[in-house]
C-alpha atoms as a PDB file:
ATOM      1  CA  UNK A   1       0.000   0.000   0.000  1.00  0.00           C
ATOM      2  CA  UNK A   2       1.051   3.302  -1.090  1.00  0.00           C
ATOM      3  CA  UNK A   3       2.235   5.047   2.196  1.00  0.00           C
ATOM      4  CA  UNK A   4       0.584   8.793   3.131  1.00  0.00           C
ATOM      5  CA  UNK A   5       2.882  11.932   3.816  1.00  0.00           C
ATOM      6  CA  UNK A   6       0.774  15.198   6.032  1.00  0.00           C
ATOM      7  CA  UNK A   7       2.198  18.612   5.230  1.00  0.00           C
ATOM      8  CA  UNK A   8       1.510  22.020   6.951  1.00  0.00           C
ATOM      9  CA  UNK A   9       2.495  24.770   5.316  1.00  0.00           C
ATOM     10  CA  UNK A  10       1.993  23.517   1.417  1.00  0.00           C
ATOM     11  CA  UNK A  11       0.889  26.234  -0.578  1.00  0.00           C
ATOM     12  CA  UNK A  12       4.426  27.510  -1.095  1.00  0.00           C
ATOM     13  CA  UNK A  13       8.350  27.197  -0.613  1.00  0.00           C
ATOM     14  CA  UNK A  14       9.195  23.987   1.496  1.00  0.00           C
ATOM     15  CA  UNK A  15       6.107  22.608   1.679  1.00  0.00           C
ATOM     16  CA  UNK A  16       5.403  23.040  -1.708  1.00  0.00           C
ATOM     17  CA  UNK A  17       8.715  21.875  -2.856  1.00  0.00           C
ATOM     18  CA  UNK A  18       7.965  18.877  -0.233  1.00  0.00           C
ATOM     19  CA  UNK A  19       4.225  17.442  -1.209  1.00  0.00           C
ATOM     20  CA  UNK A  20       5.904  17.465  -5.336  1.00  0.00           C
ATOM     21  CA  UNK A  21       8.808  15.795  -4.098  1.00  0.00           C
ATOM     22  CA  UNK A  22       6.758  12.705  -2.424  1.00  0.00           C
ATOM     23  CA  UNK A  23       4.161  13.182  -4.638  1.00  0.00           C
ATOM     24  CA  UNK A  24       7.201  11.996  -7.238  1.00  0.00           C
ATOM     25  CA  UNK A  25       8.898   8.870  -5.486  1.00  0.00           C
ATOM     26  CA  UNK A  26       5.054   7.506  -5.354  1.00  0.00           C
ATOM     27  CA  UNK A  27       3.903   8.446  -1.785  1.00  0.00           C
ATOM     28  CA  UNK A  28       0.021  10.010  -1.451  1.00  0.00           C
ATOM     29  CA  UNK A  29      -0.102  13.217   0.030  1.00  0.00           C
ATOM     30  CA  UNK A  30      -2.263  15.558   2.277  1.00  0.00           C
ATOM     31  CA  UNK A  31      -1.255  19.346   1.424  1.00  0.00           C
ATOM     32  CA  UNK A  32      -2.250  21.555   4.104  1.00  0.00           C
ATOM     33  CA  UNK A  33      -2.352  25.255   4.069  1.00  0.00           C
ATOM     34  CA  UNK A  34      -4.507  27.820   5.637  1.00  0.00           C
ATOM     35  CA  UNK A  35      -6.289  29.483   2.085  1.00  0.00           C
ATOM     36  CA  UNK A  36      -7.197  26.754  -0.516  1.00  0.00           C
ATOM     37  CA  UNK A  37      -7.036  29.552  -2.946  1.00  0.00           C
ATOM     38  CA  UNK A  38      -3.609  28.856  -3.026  1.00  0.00           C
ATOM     39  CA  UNK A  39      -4.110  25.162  -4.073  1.00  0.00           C
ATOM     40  CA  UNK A  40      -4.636  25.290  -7.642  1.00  0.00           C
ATOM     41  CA  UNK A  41      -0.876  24.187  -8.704  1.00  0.00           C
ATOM     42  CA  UNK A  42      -1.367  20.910  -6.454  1.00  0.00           C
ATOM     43  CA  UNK A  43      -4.615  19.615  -7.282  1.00  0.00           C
ATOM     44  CA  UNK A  44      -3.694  19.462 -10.378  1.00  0.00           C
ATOM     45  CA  UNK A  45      -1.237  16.416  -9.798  1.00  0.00           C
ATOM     46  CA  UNK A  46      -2.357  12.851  -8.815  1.00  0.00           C
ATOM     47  CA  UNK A  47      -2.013  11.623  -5.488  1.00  0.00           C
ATOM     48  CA  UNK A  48      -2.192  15.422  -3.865  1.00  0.00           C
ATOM     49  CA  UNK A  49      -5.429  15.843  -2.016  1.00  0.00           C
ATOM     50  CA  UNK A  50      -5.341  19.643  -0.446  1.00  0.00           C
ATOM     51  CA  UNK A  51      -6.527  20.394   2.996  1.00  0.00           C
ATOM     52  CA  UNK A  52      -7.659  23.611   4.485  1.00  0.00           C
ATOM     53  CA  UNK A  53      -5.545  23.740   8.029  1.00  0.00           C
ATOM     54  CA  UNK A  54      -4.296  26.459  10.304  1.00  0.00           C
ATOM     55  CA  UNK A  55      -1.708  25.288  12.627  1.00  0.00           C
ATOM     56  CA  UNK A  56      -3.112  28.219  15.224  1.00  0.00           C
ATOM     57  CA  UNK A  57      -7.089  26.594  15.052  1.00  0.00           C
ATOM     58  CA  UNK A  58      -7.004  23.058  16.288  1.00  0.00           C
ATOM     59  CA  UNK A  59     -10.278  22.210  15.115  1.00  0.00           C
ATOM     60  CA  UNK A  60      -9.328  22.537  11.577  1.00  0.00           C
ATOM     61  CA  UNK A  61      -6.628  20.434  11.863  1.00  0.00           C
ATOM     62  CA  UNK A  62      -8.541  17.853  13.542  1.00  0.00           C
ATOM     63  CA  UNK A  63     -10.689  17.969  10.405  1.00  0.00           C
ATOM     64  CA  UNK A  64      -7.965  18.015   7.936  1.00  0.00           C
ATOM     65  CA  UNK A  65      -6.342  14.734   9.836  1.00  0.00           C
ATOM     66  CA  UNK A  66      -9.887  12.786   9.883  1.00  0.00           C
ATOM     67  CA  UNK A  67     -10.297  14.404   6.374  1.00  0.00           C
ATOM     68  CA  UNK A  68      -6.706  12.689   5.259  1.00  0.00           C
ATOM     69  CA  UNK A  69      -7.888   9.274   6.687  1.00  0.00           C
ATOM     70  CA  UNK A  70     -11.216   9.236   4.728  1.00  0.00           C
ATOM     71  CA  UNK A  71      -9.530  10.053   1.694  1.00  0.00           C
ATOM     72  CA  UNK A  72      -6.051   7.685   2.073  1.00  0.00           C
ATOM     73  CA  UNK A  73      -6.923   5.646   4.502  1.00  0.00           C
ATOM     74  CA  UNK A  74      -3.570   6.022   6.612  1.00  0.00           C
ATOM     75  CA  UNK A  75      -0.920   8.455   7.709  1.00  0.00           C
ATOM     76  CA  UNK A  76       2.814   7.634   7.726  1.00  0.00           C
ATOM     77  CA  UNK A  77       4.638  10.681   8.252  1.00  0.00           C
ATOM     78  CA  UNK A  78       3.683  14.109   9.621  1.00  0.00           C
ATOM     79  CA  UNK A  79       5.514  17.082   8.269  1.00  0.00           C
ATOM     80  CA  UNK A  80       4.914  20.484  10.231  1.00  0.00           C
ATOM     81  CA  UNK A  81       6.306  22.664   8.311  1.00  0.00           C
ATOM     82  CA  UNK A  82       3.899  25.606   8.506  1.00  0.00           C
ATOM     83  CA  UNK A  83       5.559  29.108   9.609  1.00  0.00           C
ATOM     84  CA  UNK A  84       7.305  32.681   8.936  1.00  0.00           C
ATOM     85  CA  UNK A  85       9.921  34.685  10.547  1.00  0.00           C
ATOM     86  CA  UNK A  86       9.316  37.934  12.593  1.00  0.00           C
ATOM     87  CA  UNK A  87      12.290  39.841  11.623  1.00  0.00           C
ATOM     88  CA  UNK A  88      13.901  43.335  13.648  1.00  0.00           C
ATOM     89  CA  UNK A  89      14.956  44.731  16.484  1.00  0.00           C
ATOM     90  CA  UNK A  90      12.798  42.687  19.770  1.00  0.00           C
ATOM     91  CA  UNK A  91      12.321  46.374  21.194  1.00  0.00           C
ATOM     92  CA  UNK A  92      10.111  47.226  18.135  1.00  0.00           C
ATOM     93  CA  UNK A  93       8.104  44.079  18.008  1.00  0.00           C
ATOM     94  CA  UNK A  94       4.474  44.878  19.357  1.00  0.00           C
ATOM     95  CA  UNK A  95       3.281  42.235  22.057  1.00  0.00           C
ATOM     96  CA  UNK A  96       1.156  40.932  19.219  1.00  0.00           C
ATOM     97  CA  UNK A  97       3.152  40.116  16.531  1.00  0.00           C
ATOM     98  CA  UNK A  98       5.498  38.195  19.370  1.00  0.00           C
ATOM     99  CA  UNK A  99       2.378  36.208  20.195  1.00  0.00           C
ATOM    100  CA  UNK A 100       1.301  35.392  16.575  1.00  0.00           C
ATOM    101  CA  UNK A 101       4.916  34.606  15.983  1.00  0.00           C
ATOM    102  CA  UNK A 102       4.994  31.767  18.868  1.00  0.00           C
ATOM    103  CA  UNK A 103       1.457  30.988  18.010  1.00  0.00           C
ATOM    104  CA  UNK A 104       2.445  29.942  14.356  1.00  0.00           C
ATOM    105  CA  UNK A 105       6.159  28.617  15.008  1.00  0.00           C
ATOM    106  CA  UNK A 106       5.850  26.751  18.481  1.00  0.00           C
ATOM    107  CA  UNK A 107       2.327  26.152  19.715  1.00  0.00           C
ATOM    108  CA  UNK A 108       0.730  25.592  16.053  1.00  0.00           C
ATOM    109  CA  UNK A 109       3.353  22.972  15.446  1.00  0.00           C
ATOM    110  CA  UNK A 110       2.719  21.661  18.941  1.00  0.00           C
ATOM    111  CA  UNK A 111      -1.210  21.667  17.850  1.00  0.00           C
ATOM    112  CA  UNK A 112      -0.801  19.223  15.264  1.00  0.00           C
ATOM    113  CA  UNK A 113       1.706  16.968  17.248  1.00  0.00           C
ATOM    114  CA  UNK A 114      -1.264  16.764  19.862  1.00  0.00           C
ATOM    115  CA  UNK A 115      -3.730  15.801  17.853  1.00  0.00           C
ATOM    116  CA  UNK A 116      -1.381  13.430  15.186  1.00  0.00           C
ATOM    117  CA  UNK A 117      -0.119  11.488  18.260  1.00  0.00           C
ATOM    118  CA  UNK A 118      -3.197   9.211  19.142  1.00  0.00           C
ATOM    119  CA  UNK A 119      -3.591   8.212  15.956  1.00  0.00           C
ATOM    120  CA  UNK A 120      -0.034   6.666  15.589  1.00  0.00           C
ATOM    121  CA  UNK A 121       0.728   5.454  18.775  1.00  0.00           C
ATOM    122  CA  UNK A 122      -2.925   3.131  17.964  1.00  0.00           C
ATOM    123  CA  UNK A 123      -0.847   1.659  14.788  1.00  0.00           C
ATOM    124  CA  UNK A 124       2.705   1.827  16.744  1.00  0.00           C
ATOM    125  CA  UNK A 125       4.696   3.822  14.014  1.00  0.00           C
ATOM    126  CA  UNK A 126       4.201   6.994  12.513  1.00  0.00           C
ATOM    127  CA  UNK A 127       7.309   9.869  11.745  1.00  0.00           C
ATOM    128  CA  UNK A 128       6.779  13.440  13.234  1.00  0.00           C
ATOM    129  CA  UNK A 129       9.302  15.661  11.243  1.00  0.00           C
ATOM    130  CA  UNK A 130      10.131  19.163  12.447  1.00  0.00           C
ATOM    131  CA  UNK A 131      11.501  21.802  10.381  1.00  0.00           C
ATOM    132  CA  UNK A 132      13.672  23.919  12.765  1.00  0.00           C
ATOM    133  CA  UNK A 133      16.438  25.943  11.004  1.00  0.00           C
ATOM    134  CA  UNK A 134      20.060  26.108  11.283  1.00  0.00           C
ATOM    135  CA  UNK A 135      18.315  29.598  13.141  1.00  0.00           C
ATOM    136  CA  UNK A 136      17.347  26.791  15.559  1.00  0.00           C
ATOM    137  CA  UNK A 137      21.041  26.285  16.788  1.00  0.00           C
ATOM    138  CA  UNK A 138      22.519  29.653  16.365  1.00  0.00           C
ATOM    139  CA  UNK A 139      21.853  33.578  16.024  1.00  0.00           C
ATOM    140  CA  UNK A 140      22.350  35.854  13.867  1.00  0.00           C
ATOM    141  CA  UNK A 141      21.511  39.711  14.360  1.00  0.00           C
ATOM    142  CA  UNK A 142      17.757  40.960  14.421  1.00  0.00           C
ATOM    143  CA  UNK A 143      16.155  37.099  14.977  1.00  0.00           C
ATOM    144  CA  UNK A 144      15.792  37.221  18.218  1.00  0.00           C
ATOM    145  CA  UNK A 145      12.267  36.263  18.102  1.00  0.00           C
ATOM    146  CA  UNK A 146      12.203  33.778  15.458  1.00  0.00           C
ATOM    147  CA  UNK A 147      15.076  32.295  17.063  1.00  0.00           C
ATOM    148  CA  UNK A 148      13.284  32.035  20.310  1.00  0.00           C
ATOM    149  CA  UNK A 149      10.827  29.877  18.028  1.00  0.00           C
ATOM    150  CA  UNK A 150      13.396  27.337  16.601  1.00  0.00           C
ATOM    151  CA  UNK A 151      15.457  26.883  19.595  1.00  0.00           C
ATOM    152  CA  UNK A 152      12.126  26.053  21.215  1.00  0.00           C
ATOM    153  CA  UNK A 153      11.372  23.561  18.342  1.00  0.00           C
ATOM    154  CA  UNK A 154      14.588  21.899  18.948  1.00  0.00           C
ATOM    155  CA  UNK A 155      14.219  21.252  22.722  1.00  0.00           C
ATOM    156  CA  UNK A 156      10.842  20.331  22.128  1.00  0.00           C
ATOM    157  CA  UNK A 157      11.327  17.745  19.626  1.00  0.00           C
ATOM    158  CA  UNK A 158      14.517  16.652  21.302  1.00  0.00           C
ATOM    159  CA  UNK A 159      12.434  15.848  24.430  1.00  0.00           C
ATOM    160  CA  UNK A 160       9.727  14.404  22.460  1.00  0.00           C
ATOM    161  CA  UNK A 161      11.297  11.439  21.563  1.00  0.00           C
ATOM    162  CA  UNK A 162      12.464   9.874  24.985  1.00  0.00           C
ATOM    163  CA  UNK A 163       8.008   9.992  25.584  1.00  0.00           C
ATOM    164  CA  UNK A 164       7.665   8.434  21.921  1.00  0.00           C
ATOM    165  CA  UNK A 165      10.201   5.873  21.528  1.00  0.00           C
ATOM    166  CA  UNK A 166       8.309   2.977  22.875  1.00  0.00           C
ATOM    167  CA  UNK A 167       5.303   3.375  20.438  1.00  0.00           C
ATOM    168  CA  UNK A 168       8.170   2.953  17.651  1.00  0.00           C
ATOM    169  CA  UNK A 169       7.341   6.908  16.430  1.00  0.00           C
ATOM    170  CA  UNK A 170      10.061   8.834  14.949  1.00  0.00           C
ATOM    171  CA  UNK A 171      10.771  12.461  15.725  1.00  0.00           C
ATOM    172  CA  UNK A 172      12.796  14.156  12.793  1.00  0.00           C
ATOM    173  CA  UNK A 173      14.503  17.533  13.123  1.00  0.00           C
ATOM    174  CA  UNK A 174      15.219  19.276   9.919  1.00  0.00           C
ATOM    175  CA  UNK A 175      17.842  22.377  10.360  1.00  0.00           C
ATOM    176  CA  UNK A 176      17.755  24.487   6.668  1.00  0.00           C
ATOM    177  CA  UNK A 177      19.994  27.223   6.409  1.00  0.00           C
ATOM    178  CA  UNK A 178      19.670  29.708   3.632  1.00  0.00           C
ATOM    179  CA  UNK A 179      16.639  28.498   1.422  1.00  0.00           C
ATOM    180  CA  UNK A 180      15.223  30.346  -1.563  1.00  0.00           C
ATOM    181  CA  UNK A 181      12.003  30.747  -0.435  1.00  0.00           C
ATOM    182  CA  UNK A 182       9.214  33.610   0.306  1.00  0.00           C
ATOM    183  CA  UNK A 183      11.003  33.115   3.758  1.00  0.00           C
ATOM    184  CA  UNK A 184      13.330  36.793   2.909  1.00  0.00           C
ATOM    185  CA  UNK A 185      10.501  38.408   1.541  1.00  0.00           C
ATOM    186  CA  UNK A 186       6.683  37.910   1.732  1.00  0.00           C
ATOM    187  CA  UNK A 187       6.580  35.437   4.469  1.00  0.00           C
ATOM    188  CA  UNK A 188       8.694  38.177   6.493  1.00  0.00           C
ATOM    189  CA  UNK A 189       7.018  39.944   9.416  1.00  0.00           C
ATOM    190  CA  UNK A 190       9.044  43.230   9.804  1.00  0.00           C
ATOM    191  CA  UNK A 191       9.239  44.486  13.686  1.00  0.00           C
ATOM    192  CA  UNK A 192       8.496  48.478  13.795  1.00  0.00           C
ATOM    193  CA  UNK A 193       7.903  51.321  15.832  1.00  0.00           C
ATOM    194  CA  UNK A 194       7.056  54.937  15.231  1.00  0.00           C
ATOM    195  CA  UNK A 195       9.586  56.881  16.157  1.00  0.00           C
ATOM    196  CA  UNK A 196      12.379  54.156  17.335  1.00  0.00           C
ATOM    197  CA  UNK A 197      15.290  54.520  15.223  1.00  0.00           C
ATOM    198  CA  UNK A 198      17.899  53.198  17.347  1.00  0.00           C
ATOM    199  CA  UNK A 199      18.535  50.358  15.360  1.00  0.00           C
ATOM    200  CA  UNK A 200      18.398  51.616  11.977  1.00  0.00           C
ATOM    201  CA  UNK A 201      22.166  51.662  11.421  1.00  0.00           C
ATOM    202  CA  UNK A 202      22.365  47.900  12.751  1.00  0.00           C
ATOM    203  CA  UNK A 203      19.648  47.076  10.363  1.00  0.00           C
ATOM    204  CA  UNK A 204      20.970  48.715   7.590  1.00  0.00           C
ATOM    205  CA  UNK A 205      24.121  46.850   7.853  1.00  0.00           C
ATOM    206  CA  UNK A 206      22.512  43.331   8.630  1.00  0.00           C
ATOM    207  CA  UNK A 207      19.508  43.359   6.666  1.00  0.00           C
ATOM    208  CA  UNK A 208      20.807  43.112   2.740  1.00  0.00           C
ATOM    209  CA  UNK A 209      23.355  40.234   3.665  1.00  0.00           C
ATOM    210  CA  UNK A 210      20.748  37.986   5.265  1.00  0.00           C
ATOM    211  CA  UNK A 211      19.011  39.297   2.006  1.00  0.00           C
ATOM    212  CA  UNK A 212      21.375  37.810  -0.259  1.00  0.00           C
ATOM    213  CA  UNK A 213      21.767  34.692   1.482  1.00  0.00           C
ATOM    214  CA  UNK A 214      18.739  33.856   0.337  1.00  0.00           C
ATOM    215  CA  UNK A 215      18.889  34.954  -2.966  1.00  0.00           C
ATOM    216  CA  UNK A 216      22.136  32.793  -3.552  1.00  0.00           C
ATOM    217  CA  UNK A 217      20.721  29.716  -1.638  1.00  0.00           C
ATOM    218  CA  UNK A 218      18.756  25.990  -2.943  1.00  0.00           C
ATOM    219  CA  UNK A 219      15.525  26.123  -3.259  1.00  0.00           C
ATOM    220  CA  UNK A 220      13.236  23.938  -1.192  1.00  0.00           C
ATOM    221  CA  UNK A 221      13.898  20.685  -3.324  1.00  0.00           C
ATOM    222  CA  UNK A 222      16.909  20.828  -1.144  1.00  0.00           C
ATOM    223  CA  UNK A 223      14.756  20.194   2.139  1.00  0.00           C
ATOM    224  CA  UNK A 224      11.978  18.234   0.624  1.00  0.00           C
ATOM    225  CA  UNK A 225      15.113  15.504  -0.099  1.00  0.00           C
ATOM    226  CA  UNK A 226      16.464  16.236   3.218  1.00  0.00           C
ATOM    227  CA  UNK A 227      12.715  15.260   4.847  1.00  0.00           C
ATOM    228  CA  UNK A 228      12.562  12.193   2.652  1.00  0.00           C
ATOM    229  CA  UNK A 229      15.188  10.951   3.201  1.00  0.00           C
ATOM    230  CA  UNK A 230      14.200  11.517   7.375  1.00  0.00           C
ATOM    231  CA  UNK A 231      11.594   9.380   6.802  1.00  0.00           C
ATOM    232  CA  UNK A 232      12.995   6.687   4.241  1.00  0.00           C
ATOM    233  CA  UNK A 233      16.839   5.841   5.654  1.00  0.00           C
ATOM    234  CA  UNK A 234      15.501   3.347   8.462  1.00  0.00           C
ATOM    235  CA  UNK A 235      17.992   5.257  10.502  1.00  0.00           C
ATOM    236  CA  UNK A 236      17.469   6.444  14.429  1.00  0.00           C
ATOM    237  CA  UNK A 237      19.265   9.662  13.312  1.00  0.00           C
ATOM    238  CA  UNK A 238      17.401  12.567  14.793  1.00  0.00           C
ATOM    239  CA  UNK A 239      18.679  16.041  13.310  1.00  0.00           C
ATOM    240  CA  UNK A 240      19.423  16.502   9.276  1.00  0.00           C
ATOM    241  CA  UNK A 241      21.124  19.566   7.921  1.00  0.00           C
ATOM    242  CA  UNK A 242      21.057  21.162   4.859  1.00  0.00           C
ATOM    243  CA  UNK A 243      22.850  23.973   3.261  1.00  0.00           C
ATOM    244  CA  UNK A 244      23.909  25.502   6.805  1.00  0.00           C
ATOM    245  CA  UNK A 245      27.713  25.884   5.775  1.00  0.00           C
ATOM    246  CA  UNK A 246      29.080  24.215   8.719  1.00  0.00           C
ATOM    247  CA  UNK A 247      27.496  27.030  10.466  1.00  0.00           C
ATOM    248  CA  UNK A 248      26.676  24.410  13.420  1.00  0.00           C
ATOM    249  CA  UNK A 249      29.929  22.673  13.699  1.00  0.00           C
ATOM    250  CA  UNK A 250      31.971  25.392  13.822  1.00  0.00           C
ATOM    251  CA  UNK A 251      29.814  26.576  16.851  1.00  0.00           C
ATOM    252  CA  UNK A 252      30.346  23.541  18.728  1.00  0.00           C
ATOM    253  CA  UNK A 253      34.106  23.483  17.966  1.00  0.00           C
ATOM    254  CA  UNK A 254      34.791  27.556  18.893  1.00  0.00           C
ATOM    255  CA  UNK A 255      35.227  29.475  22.070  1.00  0.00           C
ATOM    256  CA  UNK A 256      31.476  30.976  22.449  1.00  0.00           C
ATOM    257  CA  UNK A 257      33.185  34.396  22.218  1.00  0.00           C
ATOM    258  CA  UNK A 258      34.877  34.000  19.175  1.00  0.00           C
ATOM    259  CA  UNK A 259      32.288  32.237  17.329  1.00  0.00           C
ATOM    260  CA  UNK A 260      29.691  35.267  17.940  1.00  0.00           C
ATOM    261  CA  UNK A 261      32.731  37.381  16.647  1.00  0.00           C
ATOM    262  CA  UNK A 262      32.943  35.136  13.713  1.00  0.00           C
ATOM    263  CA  UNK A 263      28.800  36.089  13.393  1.00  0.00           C
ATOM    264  CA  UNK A 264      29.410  40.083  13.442  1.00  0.00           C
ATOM    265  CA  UNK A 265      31.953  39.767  10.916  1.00  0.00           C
ATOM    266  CA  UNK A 266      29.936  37.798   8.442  1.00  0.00           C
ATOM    267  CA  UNK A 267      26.961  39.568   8.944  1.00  0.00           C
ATOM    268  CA  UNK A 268      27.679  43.083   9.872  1.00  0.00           C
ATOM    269  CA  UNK A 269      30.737  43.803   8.037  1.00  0.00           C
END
């Protein structure tokens, strides 16, 4: 039987890039995404069924999950991919952009672990991939928020799987670095405040780099073979990487001091 891949976030970049790349090597797959205007491009292919889901309503992801099992009949692998950066200086952020930014990154992505879990500890398998971010490991300037997200990601799936191991279900990490996605421009949520300026000069110097990164980076194919291959290799491995530059090593292996020095250099030279 044809096994059945969940995706949040599948209307564009990753997630997009993710339900083709399944959809390709012969797995059925549940594209979620909050507007199903956005679905045209992927219910045009076979073995794509879209889903209307917000990560921050948990009713309509219990629907899109019973939804998915009317329509495939199983669920093999859960990919919660669904979220955005809040990007700026943390003294500019408004209380509720901070709160939709943890809504959407941490607690929507907790959501749909909550209500996936029953389900596959019943059958006694199941693989619950998380897309972190090499963002989810180390910092760069102006992130502090959407870092806050990713780091919590990490211990949060890290923990996870000591409660899950015994029901043989899989917890995944997946750490991108620079991806060309809507990630460094439309997905962005820009942190503002009349008459704060402070941090103009420290934006002005980050800002176009991180900018570029993105520009020059894979596109999500990159990360759709990374989550495959997650959920294919047989393998207890937890954490995959892609396109982070050694960004992660090189912080384990430096002093703390001089990798952040490393970090200003790069970024705000």
């Amino acid at each position: 039987m044809e096994k059945v891949i969940f995706i949040t976030g599948a209307s564009t970049g990753i997630g997009l890039e993710t339900a083709k790349y399944f959809q390709a090597k012969n797995w059925r797959v549940a594209a979620t995404m909050r507007s199903l205007d956005k679905a045209s491009d992927l219910e045009r292919i076979a073995d794509i069924e879209c889903f209307r889901l917000d990560v921050t309503d948990p009713e309509s992801i219990r629907r899109a999950i019973a939804d998915t099992l009317d329509r495939f009949g199983r669920i093999d692998a859960v990919v919660n991919n669904a979220g955005y950066g809040l990007i700026g200086a943390f003294e500019a952020a408004t209380p509720e952009q901070i709160e939709r930014q943890f809504a959407t990154n941490v607690f929507g992505l907790m959501n749909v672990c909550r209500e996936i879990l029953p389900y596959f500890r019943e059958q006694r398998r199941g693989y619950l991939v998380n897309i972190s971010s090499v963002g989810g490991r180390v910092t760069f300037p102006l992130y502090s928020l959407y870092h806050a997200t990713k780091w919590a990601v990490e211990g949060f799936s890290e923990s996870l799987q000591y409660e899950l191991d015994e029901f043989n279900i899989r917890v995944k990490i997946i750490e991108p670095g620079p991806i060309k996605t809507d990630f460094y421009s439309r997905s962005q949520d820009l942190t503002k405040r009349e008459g704060l300026t402070a941090y103009d000069a420290l934006e002005a110097r980050a800002m176009p780099g991180m900018k570029k990164a993105g520009e020059d980076a894979p596109d999500g194919s990159a990360v759709a073979e990374a989550i495959y291959r997650s959920v294919t290799d047989g393998s207890r491995r937890m954490r995959y990487r892609v396109n982070t530059k050694g960004l992660i090593t090189l912080r384990r292996l430096l002093p703390e001091g001089m990798f952040l020095r490393v970090v200003r250099s790069v970024i705000l030279k």
